[in-house]
PDB file of N, CA and C in Angstrom:
ATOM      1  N   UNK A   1     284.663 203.301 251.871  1.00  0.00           N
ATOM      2  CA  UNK A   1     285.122 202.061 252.441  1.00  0.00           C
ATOM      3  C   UNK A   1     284.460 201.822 253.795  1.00  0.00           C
ATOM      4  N   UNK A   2     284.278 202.911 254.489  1.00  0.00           N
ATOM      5  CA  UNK A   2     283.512 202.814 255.879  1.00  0.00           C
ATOM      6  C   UNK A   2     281.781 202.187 255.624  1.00  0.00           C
ATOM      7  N   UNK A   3     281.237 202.926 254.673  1.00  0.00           N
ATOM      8  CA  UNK A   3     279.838 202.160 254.184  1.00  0.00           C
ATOM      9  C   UNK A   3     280.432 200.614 254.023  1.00  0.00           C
ATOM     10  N   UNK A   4     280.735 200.589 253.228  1.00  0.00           N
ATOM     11  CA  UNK A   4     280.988 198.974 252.855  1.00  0.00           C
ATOM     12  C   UNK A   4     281.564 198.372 253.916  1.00  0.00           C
ATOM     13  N   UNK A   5     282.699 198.254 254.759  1.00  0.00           N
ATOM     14  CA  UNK A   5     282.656 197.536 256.050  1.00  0.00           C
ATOM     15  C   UNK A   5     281.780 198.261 257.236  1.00  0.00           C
ATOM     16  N   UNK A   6     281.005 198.311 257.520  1.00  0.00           N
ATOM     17  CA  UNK A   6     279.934 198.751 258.569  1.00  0.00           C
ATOM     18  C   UNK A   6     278.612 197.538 257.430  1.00  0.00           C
ATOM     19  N   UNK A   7     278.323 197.566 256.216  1.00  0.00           N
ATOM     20  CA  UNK A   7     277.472 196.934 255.788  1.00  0.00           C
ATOM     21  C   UNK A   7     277.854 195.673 255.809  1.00  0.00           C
ATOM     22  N   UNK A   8     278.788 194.780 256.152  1.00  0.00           N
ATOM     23  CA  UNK A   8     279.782 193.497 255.615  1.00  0.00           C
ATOM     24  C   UNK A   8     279.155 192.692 257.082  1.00  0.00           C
ATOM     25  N   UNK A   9     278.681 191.991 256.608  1.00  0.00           N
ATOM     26  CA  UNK A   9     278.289 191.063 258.177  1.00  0.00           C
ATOM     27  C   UNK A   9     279.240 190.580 258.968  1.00  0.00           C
ATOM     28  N   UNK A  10     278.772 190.942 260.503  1.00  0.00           N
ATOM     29  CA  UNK A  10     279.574 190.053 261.202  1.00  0.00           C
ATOM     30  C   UNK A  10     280.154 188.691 260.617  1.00  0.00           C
ATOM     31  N   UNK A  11     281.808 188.309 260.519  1.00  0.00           N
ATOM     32  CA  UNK A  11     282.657 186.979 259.905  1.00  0.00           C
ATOM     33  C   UNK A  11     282.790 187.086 258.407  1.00  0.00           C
ATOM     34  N   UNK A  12     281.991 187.702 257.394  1.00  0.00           N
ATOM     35  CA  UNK A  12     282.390 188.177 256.362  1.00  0.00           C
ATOM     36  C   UNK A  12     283.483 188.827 255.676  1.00  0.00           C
ATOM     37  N   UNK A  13     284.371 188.918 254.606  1.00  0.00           N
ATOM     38  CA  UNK A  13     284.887 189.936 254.244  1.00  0.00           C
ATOM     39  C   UNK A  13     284.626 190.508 253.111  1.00  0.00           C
ATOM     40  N   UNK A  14     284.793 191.763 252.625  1.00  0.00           N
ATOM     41  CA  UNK A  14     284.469 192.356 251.577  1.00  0.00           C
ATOM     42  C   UNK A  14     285.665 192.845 250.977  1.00  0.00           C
ATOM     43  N   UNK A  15     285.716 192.795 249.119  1.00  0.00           N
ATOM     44  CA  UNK A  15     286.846 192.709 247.855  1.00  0.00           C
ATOM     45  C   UNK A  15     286.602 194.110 247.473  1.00  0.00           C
ATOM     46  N   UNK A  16     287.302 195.055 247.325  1.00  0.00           N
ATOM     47  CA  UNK A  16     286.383 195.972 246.574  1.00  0.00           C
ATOM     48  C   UNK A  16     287.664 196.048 245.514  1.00  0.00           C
ATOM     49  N   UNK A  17     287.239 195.708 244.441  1.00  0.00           N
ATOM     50  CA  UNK A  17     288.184 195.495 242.867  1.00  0.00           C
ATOM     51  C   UNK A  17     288.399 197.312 242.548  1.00  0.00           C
ATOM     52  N   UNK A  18     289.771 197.601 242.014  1.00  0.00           N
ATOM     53  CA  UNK A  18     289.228 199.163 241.605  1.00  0.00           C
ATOM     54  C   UNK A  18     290.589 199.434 240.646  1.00  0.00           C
ATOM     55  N   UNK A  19     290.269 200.178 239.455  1.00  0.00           N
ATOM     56  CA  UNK A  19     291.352 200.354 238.563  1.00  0.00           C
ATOM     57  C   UNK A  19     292.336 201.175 239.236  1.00  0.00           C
ATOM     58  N   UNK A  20     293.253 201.579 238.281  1.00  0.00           N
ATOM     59  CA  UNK A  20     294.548 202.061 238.766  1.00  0.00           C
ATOM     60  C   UNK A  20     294.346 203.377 238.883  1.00  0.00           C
ATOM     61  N   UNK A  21     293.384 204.233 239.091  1.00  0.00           N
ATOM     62  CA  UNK A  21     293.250 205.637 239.360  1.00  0.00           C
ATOM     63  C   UNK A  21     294.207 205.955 240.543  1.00  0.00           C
ATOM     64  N   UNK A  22     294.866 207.275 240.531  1.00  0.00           N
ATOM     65  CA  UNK A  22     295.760 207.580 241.226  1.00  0.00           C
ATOM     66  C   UNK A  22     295.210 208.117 242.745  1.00  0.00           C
ATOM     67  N   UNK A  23     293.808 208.095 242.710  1.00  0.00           N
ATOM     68  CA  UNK A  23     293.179 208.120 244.156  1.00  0.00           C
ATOM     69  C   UNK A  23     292.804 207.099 244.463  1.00  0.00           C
ATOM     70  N   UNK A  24     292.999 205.555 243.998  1.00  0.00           N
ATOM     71  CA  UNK A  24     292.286 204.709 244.784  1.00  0.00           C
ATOM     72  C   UNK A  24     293.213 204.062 245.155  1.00  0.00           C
ATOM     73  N   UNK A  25     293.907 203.962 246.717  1.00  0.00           N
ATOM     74  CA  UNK A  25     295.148 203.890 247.054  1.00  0.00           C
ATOM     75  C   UNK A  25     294.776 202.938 248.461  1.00  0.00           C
ATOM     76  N   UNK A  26     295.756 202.314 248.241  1.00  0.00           N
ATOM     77  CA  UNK A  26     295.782 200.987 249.660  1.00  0.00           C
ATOM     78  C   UNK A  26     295.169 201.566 250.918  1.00  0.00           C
ATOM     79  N   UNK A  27     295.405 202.709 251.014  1.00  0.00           N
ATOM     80  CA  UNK A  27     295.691 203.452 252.292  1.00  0.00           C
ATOM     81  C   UNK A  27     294.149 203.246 252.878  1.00  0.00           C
ATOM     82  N   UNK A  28     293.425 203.817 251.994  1.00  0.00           N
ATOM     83  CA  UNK A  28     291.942 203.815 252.085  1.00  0.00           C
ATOM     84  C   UNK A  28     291.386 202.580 252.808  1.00  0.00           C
ATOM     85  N   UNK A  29     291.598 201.527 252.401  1.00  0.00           N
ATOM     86  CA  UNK A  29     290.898 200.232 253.316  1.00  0.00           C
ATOM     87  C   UNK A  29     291.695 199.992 254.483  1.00  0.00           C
ATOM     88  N   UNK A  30     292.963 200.402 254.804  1.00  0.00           N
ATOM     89  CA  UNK A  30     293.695 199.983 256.098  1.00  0.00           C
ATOM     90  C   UNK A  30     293.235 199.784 257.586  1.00  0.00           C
ATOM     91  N   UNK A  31     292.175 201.314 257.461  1.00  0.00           N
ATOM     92  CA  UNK A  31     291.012 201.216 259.096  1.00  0.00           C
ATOM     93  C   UNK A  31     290.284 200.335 259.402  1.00  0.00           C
ATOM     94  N   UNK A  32     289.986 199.650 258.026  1.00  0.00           N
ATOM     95  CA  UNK A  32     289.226 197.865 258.000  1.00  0.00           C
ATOM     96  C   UNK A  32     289.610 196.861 258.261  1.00  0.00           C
ATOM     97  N   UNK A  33     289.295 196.210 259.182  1.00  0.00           N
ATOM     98  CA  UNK A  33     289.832 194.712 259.114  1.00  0.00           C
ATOM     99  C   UNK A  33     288.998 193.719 258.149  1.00  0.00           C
ATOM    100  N   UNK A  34     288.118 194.481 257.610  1.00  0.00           N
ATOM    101  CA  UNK A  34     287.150 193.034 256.981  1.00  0.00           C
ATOM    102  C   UNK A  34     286.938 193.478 255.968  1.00  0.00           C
ATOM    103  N   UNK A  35     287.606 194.866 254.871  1.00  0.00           N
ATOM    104  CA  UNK A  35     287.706 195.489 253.712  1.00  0.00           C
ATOM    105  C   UNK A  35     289.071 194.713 252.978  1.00  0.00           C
ATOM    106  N   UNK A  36     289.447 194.293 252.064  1.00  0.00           N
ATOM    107  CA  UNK A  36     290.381 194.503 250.974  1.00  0.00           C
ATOM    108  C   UNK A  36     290.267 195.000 249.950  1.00  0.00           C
ATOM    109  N   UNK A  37     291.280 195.616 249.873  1.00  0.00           N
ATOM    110  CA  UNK A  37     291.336 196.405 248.042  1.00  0.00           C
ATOM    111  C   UNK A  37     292.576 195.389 246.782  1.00  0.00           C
ATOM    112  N   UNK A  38     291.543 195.291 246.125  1.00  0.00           N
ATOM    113  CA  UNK A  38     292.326 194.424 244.672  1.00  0.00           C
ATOM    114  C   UNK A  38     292.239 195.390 243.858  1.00  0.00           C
ATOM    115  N   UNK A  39     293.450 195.555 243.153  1.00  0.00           N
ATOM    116  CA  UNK A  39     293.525 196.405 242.292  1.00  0.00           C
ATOM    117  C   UNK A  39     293.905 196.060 240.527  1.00  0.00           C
ATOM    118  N   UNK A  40     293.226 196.250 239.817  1.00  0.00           N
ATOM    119  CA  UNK A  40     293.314 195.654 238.643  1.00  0.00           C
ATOM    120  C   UNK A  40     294.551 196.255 238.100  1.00  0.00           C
ATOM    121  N   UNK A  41     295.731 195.289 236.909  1.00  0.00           N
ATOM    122  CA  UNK A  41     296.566 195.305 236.077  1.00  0.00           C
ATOM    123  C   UNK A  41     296.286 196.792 235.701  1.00  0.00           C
ATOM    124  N   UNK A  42     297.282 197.397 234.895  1.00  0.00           N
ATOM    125  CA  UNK A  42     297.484 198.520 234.090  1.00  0.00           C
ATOM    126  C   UNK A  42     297.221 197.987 232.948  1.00  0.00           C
ATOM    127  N   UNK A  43     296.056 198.947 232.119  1.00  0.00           N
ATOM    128  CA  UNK A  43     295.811 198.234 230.739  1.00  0.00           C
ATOM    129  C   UNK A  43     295.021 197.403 230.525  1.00  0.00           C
ATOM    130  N   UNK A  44     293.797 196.989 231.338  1.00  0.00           N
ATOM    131  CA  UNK A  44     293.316 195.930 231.371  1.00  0.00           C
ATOM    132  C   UNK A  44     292.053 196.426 231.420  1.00  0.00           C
ATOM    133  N   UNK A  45     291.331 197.276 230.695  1.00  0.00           N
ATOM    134  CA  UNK A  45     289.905 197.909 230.337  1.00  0.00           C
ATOM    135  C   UNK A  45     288.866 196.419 229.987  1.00  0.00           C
ATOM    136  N   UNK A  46     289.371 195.371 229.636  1.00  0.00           N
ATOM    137  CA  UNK A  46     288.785 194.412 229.426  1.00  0.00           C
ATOM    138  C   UNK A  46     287.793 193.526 231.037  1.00  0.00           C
ATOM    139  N   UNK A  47     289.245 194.044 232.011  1.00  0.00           N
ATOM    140  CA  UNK A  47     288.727 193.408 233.218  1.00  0.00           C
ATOM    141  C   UNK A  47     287.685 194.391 234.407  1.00  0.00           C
ATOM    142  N   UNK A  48     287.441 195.822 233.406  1.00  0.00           N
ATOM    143  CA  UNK A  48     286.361 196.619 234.652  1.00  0.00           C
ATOM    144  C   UNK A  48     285.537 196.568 233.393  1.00  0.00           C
ATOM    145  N   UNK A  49     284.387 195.899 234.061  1.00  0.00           N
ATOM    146  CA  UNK A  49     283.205 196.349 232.788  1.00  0.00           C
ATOM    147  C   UNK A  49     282.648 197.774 232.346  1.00  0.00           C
ATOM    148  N   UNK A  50     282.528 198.566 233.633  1.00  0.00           N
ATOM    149  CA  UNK A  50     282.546 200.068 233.405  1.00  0.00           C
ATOM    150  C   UNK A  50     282.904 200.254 231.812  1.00  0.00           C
ATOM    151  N   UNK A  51     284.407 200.348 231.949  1.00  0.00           N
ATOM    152  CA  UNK A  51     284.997 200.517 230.778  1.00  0.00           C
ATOM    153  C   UNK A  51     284.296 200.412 229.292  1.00  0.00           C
ATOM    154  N   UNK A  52     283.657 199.272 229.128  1.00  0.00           N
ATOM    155  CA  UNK A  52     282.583 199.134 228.086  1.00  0.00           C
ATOM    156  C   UNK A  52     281.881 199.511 227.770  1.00  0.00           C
ATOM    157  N   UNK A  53     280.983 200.309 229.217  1.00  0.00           N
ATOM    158  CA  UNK A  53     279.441 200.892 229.228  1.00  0.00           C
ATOM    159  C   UNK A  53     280.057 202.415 228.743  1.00  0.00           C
ATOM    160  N   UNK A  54     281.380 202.924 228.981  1.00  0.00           N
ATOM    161  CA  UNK A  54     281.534 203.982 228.552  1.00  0.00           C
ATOM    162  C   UNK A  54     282.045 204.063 227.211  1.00  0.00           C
ATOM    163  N   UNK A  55     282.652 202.967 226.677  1.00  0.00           N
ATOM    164  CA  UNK A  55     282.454 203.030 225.478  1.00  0.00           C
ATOM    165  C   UNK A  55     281.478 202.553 224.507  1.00  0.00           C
ATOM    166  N   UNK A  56     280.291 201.966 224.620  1.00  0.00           N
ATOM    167  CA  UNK A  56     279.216 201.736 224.345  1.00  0.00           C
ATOM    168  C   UNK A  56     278.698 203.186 224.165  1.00  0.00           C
ATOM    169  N   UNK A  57     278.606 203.919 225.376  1.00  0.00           N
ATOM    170  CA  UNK A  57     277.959 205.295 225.292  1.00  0.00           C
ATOM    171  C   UNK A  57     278.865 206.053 224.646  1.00  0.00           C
ATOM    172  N   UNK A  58     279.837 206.157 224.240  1.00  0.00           N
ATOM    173  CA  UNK A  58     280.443 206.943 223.504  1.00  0.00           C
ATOM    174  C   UNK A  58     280.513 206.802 222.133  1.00  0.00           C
ATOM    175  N   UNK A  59     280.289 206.026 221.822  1.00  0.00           N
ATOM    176  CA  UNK A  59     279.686 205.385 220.504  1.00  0.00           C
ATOM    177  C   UNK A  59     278.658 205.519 219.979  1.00  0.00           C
ATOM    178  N   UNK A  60     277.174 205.079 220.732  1.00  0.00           N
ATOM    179  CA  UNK A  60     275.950 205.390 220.551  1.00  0.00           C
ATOM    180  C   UNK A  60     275.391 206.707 221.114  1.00  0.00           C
ATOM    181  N   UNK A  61     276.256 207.307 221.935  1.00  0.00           N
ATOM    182  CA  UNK A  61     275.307 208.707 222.361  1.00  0.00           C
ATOM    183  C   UNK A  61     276.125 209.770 222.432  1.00  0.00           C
ATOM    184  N   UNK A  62     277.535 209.829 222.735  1.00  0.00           N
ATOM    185  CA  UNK A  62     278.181 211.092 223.251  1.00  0.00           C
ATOM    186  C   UNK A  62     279.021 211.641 222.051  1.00  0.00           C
ATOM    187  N   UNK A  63     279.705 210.561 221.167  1.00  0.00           N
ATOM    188  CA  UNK A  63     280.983 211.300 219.866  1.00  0.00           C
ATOM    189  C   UNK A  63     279.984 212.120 218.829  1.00  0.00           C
ATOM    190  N   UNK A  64     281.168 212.834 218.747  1.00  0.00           N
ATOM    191  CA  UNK A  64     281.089 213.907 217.831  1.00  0.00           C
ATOM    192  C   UNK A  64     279.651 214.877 218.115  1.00  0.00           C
ATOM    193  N   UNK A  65     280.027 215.122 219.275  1.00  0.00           N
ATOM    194  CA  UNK A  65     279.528 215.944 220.155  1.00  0.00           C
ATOM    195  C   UNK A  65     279.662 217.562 220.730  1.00  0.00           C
ATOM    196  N   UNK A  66     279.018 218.544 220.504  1.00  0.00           N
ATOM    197  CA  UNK A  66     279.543 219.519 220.869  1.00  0.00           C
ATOM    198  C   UNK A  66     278.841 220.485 222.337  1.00  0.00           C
ATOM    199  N   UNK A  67     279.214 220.492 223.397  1.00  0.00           N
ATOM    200  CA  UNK A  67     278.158 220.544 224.208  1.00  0.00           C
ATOM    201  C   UNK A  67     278.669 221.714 224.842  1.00  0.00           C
ATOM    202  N   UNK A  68     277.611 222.531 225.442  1.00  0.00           N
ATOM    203  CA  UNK A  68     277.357 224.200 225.833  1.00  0.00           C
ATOM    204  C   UNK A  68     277.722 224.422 226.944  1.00  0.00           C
ATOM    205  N   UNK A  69     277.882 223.728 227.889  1.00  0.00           N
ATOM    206  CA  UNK A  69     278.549 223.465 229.247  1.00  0.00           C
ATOM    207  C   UNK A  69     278.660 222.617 230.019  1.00  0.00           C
ATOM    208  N   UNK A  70     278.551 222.602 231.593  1.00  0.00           N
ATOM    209  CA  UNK A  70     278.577 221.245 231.899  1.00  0.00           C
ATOM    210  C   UNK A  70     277.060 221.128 232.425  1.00  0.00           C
ATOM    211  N   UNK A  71     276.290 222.099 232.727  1.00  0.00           N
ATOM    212  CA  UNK A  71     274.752 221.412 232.652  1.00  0.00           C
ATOM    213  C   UNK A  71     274.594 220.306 231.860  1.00  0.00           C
ATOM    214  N   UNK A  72     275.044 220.927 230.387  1.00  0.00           N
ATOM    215  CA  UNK A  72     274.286 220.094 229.202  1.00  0.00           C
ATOM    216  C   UNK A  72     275.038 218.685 229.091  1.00  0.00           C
ATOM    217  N   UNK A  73     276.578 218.461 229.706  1.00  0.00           N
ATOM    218  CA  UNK A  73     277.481 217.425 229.680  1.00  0.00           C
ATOM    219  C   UNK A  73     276.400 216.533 230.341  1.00  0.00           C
ATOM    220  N   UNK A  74     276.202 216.957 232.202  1.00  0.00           N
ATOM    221  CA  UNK A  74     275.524 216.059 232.828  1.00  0.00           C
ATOM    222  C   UNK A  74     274.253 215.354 231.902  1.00  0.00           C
ATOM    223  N   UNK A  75     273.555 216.819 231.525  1.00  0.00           N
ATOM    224  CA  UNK A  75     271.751 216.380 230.793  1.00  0.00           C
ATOM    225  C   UNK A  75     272.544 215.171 229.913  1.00  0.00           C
ATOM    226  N   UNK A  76     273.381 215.330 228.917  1.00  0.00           N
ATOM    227  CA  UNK A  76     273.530 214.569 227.781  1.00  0.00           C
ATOM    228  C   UNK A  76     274.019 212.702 228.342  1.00  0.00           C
ATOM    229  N   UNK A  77     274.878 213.178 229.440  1.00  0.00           N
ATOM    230  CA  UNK A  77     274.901 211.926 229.910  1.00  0.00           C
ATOM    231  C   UNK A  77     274.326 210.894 230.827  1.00  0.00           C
ATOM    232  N   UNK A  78     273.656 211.695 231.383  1.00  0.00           N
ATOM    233  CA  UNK A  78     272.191 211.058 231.932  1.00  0.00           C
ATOM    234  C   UNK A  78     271.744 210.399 230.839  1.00  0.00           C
ATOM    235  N   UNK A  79     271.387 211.103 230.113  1.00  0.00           N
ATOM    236  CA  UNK A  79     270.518 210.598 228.945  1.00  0.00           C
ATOM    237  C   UNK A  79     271.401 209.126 228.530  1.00  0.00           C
ATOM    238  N   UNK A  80     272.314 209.347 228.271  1.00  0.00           N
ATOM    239  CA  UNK A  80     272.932 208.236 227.231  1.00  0.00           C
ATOM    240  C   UNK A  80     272.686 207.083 228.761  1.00  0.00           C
ATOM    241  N   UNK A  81     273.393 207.204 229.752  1.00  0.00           N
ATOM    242  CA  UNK A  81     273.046 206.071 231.060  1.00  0.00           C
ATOM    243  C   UNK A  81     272.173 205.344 230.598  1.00  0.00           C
ATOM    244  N   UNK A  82     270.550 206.646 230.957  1.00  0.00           N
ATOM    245  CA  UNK A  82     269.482 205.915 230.569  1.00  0.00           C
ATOM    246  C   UNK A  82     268.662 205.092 229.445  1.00  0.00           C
ATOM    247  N   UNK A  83     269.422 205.363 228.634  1.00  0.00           N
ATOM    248  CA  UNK A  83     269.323 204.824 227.195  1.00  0.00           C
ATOM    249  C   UNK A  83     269.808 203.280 227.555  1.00  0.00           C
ATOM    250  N   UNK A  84     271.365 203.361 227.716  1.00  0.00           N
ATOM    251  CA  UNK A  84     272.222 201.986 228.311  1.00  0.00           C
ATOM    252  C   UNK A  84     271.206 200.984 229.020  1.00  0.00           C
ATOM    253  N   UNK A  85     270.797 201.520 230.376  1.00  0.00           N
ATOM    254  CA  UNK A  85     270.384 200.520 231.168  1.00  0.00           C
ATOM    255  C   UNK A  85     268.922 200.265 230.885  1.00  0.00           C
ATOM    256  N   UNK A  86     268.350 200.860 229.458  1.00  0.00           N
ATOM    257  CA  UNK A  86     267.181 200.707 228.887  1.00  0.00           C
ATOM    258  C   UNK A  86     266.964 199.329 228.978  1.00  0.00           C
ATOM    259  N   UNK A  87     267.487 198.543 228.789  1.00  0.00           N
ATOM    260  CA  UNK A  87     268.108 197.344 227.943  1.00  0.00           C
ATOM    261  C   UNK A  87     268.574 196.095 229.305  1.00  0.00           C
ATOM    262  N   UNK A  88     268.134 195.635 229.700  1.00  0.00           N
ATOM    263  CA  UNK A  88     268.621 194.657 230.589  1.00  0.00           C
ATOM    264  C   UNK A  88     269.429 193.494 230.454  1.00  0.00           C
ATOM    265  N   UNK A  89     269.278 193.054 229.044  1.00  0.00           N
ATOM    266  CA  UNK A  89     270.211 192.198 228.530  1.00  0.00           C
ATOM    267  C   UNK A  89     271.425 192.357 228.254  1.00  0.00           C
ATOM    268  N   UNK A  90     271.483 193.874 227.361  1.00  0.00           N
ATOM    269  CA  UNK A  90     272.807 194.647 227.447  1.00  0.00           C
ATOM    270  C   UNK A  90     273.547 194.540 228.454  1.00  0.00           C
ATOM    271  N   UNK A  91     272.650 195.384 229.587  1.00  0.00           N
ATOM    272  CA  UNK A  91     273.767 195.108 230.828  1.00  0.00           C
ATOM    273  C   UNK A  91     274.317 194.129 231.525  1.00  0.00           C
ATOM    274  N   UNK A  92     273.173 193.169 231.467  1.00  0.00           N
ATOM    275  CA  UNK A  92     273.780 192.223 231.612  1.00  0.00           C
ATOM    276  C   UNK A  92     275.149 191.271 230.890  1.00  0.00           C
ATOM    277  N   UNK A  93     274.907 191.474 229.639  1.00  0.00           N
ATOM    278  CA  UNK A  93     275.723 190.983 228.708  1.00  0.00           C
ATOM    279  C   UNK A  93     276.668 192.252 228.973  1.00  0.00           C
ATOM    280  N   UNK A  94     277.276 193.237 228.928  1.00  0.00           N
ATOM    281  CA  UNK A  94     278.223 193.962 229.019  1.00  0.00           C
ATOM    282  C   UNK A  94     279.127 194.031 230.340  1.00  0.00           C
ATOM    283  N   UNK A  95     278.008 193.522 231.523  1.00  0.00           N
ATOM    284  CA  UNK A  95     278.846 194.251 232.622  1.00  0.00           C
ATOM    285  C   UNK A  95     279.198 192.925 233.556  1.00  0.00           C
ATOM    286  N   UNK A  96     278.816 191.893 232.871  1.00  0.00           N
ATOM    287  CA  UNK A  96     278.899 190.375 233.533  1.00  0.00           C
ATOM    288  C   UNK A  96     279.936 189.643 232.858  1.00  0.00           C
ATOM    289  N   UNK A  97     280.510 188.793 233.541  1.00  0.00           N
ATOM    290  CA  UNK A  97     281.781 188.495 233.162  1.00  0.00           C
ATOM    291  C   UNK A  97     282.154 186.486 233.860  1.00  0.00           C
ATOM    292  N   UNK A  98     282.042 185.350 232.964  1.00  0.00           N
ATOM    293  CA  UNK A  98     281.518 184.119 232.996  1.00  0.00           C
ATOM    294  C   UNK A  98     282.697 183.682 234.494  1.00  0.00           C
ATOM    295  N   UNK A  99     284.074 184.545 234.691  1.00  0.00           N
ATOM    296  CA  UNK A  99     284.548 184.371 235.623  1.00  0.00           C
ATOM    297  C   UNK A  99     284.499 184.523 236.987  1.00  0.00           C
ATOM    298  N   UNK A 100     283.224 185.889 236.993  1.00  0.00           N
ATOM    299  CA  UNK A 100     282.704 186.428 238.387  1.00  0.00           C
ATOM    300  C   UNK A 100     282.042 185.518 239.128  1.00  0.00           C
ATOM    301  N   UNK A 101     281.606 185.144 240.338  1.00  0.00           N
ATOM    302  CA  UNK A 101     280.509 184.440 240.637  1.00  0.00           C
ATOM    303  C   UNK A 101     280.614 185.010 241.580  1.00  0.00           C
ATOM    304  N   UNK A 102     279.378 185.582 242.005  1.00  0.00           N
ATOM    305  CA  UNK A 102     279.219 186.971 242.809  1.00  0.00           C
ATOM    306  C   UNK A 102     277.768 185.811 243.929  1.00  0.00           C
ATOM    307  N   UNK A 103     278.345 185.857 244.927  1.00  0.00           N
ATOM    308  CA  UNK A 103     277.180 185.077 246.318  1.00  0.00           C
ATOM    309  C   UNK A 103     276.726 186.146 247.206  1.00  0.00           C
TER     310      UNK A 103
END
């Protein structure tokens, strides 16, 4: 949160959207005056695009998977990332959303 308000221009403010993980907690943006935290609904995998790209990759690269440790977790999921963002349209089409309008 300190990167992101130190980067936020003078008169600006900055949104930072974040699911309901049990570490991403109000508390965190409070030292900011020019940070807010929005926090998305419970249940609502539809509204973080994340959500998609990991099931996209879990679909096309990671199920039914049996892997040797977590070296090979990272190697395997690198891989699938890079596979994902092979594709620019994909991401675009997956991680864009006709309600955002991002300036």
């Amino acid at each position: 949160m300190e990167q992101i308000s130190k980067t936020t221009e003078y008169g600006r403010h900055a949104v930072v959207i974040m699911d309901g993980a049990g570490w991403h907690t109000f508390d965190t943006v409070q030292p900011f005056k020019n940070v807010t935290l929005i926090k998305l609904p419970p249940y609502s995998p539809e509204l973080n695009p994340i959500e998609q790209v990991w099931s996209w990759m879990r679909q096309h690269c990671l199920s039914n998977r049996v892997f040797s440790g977590y070296d090979d977790i990272v190697d395997e999921v690198s891989k699938a990332w890079n596979k994902f963002i092979s594709v620019p349209a994909r991401v675009k089409r997956m991680c864009s959303r006709d309600w955002i309008k991002v300036t």
